[in-house]
C-alpha atoms as a PDB file:
ATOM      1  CA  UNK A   1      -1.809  17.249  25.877  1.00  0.00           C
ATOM      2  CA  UNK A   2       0.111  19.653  23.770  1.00  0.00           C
ATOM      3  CA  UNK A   3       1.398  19.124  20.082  1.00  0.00           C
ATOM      4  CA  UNK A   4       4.355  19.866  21.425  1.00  0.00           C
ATOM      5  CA  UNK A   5       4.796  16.943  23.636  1.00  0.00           C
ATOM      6  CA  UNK A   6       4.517  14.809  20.669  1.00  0.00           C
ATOM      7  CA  UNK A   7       6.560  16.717  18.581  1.00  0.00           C
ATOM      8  CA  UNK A   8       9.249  16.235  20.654  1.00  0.00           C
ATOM      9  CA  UNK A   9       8.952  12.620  20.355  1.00  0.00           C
ATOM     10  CA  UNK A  10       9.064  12.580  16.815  1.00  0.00           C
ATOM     11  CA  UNK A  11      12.540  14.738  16.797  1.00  0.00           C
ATOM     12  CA  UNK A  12      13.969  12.151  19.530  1.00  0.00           C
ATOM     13  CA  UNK A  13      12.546   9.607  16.951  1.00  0.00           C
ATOM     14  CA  UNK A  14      14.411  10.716  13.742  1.00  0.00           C
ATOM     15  CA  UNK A  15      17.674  10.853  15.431  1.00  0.00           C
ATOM     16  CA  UNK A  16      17.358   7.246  16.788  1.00  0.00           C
ATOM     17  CA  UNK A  17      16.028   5.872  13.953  1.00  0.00           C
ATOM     18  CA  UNK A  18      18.281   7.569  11.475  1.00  0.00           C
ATOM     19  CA  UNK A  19      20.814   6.192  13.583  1.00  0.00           C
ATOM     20  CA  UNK A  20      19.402   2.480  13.222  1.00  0.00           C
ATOM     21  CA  UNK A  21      19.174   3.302   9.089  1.00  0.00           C
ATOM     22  CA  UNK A  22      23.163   3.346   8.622  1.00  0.00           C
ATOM     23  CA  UNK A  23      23.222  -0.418   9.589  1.00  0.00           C
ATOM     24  CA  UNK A  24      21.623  -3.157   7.891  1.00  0.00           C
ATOM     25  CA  UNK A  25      18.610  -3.510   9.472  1.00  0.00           C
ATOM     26  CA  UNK A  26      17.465  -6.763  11.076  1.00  0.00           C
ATOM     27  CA  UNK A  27      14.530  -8.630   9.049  1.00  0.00           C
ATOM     28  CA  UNK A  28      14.618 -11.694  12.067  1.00  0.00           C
ATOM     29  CA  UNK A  29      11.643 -10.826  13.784  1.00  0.00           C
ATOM     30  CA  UNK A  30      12.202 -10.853  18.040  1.00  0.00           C
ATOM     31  CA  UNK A  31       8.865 -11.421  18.717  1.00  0.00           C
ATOM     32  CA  UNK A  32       4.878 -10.970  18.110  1.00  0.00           C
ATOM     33  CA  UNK A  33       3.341  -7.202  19.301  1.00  0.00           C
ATOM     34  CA  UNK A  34       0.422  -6.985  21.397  1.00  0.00           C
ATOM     35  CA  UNK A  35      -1.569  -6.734  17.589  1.00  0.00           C
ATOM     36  CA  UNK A  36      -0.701 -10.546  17.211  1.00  0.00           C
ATOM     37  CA  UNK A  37       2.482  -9.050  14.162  1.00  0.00           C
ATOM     38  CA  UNK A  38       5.890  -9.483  14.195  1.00  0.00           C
ATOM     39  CA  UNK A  39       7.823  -7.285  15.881  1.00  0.00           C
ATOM     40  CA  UNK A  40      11.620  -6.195  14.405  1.00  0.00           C
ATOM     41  CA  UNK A  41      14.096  -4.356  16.486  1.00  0.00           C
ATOM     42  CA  UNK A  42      13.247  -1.090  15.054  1.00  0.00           C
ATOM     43  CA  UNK A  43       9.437  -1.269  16.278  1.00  0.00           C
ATOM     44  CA  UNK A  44      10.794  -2.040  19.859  1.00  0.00           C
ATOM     45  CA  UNK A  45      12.905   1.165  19.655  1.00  0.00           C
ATOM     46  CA  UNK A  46      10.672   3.469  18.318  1.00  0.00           C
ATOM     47  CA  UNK A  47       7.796   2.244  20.771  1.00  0.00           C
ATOM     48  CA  UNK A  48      10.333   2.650  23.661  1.00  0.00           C
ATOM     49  CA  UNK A  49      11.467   5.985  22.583  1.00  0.00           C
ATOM     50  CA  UNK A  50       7.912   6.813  22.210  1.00  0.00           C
ATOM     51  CA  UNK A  51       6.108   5.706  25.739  1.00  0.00           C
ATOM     52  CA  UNK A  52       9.406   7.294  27.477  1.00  0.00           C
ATOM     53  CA  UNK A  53       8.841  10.504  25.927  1.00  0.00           C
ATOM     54  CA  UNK A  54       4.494  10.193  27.445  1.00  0.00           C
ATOM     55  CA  UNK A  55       6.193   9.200  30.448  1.00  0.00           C
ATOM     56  CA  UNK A  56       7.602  12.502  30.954  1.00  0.00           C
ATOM     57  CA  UNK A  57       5.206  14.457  29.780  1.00  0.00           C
ATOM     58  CA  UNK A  58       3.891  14.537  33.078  1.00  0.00           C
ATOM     59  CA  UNK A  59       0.313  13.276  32.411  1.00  0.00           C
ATOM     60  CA  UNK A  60      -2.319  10.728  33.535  1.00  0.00           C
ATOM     61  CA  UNK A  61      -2.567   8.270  30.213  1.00  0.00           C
ATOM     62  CA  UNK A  62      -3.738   4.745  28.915  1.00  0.00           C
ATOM     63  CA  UNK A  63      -1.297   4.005  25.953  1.00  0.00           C
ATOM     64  CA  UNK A  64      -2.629   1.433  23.371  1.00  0.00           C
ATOM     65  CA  UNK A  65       0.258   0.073  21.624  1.00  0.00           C
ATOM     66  CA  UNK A  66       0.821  -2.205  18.318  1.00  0.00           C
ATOM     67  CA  UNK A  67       3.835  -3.264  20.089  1.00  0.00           C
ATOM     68  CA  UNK A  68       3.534  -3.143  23.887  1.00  0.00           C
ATOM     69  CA  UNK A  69      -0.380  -3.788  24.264  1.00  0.00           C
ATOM     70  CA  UNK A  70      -2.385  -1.107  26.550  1.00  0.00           C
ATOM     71  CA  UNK A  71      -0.504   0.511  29.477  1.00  0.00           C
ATOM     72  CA  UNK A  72      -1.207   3.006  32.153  1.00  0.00           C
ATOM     73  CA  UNK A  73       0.835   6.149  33.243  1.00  0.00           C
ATOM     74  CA  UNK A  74      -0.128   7.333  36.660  1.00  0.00           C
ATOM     75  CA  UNK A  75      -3.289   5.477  36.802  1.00  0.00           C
ATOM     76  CA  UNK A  76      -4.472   5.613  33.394  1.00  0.00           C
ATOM     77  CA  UNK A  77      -6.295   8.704  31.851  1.00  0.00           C
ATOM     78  CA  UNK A  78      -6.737   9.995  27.942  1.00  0.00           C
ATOM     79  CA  UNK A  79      -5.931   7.138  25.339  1.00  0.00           C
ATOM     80  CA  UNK A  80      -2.562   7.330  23.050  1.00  0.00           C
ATOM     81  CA  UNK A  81      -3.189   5.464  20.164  1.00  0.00           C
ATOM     82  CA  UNK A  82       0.996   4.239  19.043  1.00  0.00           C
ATOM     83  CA  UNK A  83       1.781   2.608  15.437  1.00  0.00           C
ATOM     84  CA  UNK A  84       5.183   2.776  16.324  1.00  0.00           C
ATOM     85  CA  UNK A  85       6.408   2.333  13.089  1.00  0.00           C
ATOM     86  CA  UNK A  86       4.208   1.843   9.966  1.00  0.00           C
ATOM     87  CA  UNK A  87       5.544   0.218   7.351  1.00  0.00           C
ATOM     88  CA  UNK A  88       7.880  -2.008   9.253  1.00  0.00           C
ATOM     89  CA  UNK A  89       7.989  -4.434   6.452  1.00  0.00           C
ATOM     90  CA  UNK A  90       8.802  -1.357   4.176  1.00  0.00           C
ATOM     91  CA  UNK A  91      11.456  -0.312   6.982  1.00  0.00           C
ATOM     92  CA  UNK A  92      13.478  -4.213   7.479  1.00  0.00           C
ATOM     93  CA  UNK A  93      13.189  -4.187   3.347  1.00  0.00           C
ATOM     94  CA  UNK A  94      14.986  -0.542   2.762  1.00  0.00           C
ATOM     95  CA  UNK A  95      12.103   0.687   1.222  1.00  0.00           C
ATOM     96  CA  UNK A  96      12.038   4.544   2.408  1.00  0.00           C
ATOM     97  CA  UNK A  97       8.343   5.045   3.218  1.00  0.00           C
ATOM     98  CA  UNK A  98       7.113   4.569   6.815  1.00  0.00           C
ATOM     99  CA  UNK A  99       6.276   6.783   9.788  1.00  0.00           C
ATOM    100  CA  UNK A 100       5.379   6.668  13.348  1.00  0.00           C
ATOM    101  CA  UNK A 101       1.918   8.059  14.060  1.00  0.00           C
ATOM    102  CA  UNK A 102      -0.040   8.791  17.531  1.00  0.00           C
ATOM    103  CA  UNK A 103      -3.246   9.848  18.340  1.00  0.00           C
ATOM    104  CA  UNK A 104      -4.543  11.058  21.404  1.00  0.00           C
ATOM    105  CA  UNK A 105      -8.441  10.215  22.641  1.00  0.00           C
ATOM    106  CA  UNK A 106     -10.437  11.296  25.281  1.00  0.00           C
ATOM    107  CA  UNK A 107     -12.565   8.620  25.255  1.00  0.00           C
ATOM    108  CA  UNK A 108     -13.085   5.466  23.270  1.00  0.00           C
ATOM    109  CA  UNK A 109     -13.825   6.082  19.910  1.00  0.00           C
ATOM    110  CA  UNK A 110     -12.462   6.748  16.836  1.00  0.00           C
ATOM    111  CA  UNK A 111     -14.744   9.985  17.311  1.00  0.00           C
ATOM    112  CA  UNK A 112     -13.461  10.869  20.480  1.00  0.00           C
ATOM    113  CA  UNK A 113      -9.402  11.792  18.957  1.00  0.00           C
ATOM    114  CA  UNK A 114      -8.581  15.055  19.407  1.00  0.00           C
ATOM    115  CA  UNK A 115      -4.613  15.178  18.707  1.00  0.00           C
ATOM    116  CA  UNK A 116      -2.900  13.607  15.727  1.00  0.00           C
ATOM    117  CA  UNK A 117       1.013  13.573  15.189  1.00  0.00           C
ATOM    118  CA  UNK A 118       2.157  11.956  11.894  1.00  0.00           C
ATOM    119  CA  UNK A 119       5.815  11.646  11.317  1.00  0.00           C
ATOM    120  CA  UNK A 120       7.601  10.742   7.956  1.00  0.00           C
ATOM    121  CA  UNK A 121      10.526   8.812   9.374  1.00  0.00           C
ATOM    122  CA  UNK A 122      12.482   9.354   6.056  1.00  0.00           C
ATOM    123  CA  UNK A 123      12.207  13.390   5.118  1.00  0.00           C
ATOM    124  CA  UNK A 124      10.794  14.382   8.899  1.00  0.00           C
ATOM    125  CA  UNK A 125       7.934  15.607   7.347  1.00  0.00           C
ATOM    126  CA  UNK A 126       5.463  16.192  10.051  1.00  0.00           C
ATOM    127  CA  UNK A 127       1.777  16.301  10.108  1.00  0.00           C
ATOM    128  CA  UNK A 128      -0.663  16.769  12.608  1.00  0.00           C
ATOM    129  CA  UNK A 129      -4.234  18.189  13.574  1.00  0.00           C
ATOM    130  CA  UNK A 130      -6.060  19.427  16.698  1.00  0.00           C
ATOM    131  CA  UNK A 131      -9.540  18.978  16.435  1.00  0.00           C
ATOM    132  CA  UNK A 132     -11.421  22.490  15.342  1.00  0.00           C
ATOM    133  CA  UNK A 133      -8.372  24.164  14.953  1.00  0.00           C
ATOM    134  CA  UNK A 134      -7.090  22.090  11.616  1.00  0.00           C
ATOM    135  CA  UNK A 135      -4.294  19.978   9.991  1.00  0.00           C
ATOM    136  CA  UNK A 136      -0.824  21.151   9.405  1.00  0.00           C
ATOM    137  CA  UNK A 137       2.743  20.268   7.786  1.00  0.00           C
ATOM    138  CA  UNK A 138       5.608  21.068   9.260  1.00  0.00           C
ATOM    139  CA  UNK A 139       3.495  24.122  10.420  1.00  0.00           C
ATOM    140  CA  UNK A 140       1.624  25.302   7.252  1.00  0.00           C
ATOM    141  CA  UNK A 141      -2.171  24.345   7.256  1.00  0.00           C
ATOM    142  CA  UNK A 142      -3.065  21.910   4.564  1.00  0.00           C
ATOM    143  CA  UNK A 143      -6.551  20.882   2.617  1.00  0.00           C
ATOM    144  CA  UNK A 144      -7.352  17.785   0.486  1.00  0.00           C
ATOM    145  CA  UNK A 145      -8.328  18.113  -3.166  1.00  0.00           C
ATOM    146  CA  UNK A 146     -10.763  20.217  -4.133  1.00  0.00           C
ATOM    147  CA  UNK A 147     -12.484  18.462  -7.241  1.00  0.00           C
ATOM    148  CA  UNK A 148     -13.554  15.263  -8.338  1.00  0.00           C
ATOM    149  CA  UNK A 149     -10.925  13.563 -10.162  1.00  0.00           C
ATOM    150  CA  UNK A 150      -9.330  10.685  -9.163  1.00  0.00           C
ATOM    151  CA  UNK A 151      -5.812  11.740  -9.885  1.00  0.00           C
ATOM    152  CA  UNK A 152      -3.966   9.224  -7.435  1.00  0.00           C
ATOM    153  CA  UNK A 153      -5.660   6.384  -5.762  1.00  0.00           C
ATOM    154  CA  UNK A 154      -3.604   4.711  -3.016  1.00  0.00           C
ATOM    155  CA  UNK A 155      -4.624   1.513  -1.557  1.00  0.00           C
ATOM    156  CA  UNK A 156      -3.527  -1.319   0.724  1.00  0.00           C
ATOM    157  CA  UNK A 157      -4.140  -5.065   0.064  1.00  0.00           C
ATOM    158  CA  UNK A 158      -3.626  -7.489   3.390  1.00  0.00           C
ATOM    159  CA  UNK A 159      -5.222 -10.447   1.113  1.00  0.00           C
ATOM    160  CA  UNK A 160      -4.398  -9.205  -2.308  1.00  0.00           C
ATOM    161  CA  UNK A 161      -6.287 -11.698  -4.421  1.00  0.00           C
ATOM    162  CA  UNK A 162      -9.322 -10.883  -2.435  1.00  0.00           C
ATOM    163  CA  UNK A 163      -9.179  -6.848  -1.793  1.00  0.00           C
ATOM    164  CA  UNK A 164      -7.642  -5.909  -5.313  1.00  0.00           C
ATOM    165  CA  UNK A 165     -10.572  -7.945  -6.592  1.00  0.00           C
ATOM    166  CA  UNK A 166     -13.171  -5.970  -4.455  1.00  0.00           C
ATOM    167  CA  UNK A 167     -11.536  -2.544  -5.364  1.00  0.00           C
ATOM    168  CA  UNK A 168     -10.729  -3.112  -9.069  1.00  0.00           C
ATOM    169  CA  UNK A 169     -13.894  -0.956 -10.451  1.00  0.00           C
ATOM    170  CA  UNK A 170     -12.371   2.029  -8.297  1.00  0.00           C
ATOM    171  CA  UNK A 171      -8.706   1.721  -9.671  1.00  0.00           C
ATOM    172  CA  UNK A 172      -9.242   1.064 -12.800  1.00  0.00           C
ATOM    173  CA  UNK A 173     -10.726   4.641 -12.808  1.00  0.00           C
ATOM    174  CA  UNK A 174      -7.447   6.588 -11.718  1.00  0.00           C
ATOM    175  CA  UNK A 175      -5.336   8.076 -13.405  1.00  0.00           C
ATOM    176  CA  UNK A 176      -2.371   6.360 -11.421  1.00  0.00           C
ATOM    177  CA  UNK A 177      -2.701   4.231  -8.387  1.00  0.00           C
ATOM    178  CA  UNK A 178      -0.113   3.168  -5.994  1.00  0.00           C
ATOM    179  CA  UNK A 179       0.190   0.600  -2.983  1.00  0.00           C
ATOM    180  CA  UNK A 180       2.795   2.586  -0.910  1.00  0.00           C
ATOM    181  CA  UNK A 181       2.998   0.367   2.602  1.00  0.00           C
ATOM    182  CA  UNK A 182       2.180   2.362   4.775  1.00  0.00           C
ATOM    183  CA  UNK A 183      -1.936   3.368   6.074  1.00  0.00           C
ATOM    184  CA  UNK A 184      -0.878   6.432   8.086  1.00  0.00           C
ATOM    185  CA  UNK A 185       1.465   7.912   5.938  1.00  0.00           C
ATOM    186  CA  UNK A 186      -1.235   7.369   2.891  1.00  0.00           C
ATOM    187  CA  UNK A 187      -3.889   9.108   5.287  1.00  0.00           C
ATOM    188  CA  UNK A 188      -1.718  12.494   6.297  1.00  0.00           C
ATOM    189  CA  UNK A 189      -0.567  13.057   2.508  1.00  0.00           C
ATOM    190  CA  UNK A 190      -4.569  12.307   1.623  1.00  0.00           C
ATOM    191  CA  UNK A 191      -4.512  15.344   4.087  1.00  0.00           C
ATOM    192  CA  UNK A 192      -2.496  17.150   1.914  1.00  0.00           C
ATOM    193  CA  UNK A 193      -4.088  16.932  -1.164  1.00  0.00           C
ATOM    194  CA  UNK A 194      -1.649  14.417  -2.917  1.00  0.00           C
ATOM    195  CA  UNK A 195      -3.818  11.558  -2.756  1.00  0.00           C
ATOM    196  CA  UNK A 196      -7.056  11.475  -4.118  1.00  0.00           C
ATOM    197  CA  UNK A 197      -8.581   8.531  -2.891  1.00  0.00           C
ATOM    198  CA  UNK A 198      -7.053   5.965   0.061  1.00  0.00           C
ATOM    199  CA  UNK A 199      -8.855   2.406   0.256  1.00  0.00           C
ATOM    200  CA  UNK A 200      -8.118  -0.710   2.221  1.00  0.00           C
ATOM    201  CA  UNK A 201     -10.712  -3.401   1.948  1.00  0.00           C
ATOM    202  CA  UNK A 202      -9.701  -5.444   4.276  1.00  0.00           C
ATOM    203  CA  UNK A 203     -10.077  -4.828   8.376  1.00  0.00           C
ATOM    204  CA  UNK A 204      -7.239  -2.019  10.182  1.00  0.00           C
ATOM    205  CA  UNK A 205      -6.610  -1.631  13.714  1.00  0.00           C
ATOM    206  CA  UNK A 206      -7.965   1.585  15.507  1.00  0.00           C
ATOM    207  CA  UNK A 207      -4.097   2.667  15.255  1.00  0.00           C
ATOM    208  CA  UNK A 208      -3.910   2.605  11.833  1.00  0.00           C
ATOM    209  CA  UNK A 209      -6.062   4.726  11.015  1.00  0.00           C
ATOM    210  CA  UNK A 210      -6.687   7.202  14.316  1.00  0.00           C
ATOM    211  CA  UNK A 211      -4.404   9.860  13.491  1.00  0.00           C
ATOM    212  CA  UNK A 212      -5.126   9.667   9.693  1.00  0.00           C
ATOM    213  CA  UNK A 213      -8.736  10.132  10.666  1.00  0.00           C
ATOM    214  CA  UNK A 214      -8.278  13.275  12.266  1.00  0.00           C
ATOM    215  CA  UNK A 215      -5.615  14.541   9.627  1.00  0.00           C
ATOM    216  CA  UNK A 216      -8.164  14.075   7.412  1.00  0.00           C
ATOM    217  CA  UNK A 217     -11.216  15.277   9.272  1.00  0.00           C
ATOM    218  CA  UNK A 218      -9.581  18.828   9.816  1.00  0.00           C
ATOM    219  CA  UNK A 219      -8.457  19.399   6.097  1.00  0.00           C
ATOM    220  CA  UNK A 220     -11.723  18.590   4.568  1.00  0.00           C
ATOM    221  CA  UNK A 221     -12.103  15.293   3.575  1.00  0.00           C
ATOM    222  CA  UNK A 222     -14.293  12.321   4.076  1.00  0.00           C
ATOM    223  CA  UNK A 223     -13.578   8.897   5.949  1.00  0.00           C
ATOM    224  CA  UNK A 224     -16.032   5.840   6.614  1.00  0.00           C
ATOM    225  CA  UNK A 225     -15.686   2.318   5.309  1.00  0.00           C
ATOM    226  CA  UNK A 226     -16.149   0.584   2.394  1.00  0.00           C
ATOM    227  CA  UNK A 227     -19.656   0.684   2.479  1.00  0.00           C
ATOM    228  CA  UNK A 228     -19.997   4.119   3.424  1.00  0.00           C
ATOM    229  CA  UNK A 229     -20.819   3.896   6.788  1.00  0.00           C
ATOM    230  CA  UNK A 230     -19.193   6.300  10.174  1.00  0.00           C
ATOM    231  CA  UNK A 231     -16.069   5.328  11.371  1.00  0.00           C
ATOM    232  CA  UNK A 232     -16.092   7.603  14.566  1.00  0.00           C
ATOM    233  CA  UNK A 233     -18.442   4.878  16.160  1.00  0.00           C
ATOM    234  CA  UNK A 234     -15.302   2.575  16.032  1.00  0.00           C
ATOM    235  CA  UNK A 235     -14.074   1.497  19.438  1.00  0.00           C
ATOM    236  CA  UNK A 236     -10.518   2.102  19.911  1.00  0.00           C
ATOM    237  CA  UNK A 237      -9.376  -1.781  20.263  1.00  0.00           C
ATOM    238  CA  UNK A 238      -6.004  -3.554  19.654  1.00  0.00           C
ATOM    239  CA  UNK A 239      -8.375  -5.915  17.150  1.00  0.00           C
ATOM    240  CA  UNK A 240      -9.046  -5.285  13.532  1.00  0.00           C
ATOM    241  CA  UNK A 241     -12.354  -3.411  13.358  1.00  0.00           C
ATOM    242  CA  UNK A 242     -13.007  -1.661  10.080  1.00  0.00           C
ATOM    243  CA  UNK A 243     -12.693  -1.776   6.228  1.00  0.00           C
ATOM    244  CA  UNK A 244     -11.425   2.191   5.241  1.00  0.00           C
ATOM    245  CA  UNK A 245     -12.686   4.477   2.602  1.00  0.00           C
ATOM    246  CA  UNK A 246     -11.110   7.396   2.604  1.00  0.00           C
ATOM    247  CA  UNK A 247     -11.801  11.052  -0.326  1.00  0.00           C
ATOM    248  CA  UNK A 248     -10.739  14.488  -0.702  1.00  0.00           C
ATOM    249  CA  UNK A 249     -13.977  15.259  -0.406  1.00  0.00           C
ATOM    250  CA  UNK A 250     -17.792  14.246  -1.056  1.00  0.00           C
ATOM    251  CA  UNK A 251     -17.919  14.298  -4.498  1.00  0.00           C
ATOM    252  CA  UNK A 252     -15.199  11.961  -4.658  1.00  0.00           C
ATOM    253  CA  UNK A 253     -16.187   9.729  -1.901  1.00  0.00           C
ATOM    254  CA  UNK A 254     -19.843   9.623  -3.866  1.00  0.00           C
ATOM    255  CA  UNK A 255     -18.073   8.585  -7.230  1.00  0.00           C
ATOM    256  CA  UNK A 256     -16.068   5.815  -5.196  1.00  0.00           C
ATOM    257  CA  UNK A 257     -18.985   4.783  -3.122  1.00  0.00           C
ATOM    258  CA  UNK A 258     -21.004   4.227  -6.573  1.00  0.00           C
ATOM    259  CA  UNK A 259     -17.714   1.977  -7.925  1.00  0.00           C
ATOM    260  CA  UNK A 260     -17.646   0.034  -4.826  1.00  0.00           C
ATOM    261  CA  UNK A 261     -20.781  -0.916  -4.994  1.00  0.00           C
ATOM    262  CA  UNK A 262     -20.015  -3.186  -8.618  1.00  0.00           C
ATOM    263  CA  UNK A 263     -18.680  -5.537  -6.824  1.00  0.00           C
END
């Protein structure tokens, strides 16, 4: 599959969804997602908008969906990995941070994605990465930090009394730290080099995280889990499968490794 393909979707996407902004946005949910969350109007959409545009794209896929569960496309070939929108609850709250992100796999690990397409659904910032040919906004190649200072820690907390408990060694050595909503869109600006460290101890789904992973991978930066160990072993699932740790690079993710392990 081409970038292009997906890139088209995302420029169908901010029209429709910048279209669904100028209204009050529905927070009544209209039902549960193949994930087992609530799904709001503006998921539907966006994962409709998205499978249409794979539909005519022509190829053989297996789409695994937050929203609409796994589905073939002429009998089922590489896997498309959809977070139709994340940061819904950001999205039904007004709170302008969330994306859609896809990643494309051929096979059925983390290890095996070889096209990432991140799009800010706010500023249409676009990211995305081809595997050994490296990560790009909006068409300029990008790098994570270069040094070892933890300048901006990002995090997310499903259970916060447990995970900001299990991080708090880490944070409390940033310089700032922010819980912005929204995994993918933490991962491609991690890409970028405006996030020093991202860190969510509690278990993400495969599409969190797949597209972040390349992003990352290609600009120079480090992902496992929590403990330290490989996240491209993952098997791309619609359950929760692994705890993220995610540096600008490996002194960083040393330094964090050695905080996480306080606790």
């Amino acid at each position: 599959m081409k970038i292009e393909v997906l890139r088209n979707i995302g420029k169908k996407l901010l029209k429709e969804i910048s279209l669904i902004r100028r209204v009050p946005l529905s927070k009544i949910a209209i039902g549960v997602g193949a994930s087992g969350d609530k799904t709001y109007p503006i998921d539907e959409r966006a994962d409709e908008v998205i499978i249409s545009g794979l539909e005519k794209s022509g190829e053989s896929l297996t789409i695994v969906s937050e929203e609409s569960g796994i589905k073939e496309i002429r009998g089922g070939g590489k896997r498309v990995l959809i977070d139709p929108i994340d940061g819904s609850k950001n999205a039904i709250s007004g709170i302008p941070f969330y994306c859609t992100s896809i990643a494309v796999a051929d096979g059925d690990t983390i290890g095996d994605v070889e096209l990432a397409y991140v799009v800010n659904l706010i500023n249409a910032d676009e990211f995305w990465a081809e595997k050994g040919e490296g990560a790009f906004l909006n068409g300029e190649k990008i790098f994570t930090q270069k040094d070892d200072e933890f300048y901006l820690i990002a995090y997310e907390a499903q259970s916060p009394r447990k995970d900001i408990q299990r991080i708090m060694p880490l944070i409390a050595e940033s310089r700032k730290i922010r819980c912005f909503g929204s995994t993918a869109l933490d991962l491609a600006y991690l890409a970028y080099g405006a996030i020093s460290i991202f860190v969510s101890p509690s278990f993400s789904r495969s599409f969190d995280f797949a597209g972040g992973w390349l992003l990352v991978q290609e600009a120079g930066g480090i992902f496992t889990d929590i403990q330290g160990d490989p996240i491209e072993v993952q098997k791309i699932s619609l359950k929760r499968g692994a705890s993220l740790l995610v540096s600008g690079n490996k002194r960083l993710h040393e330094k964090a490794l050695r905080l996480l392990s306080r606790t």
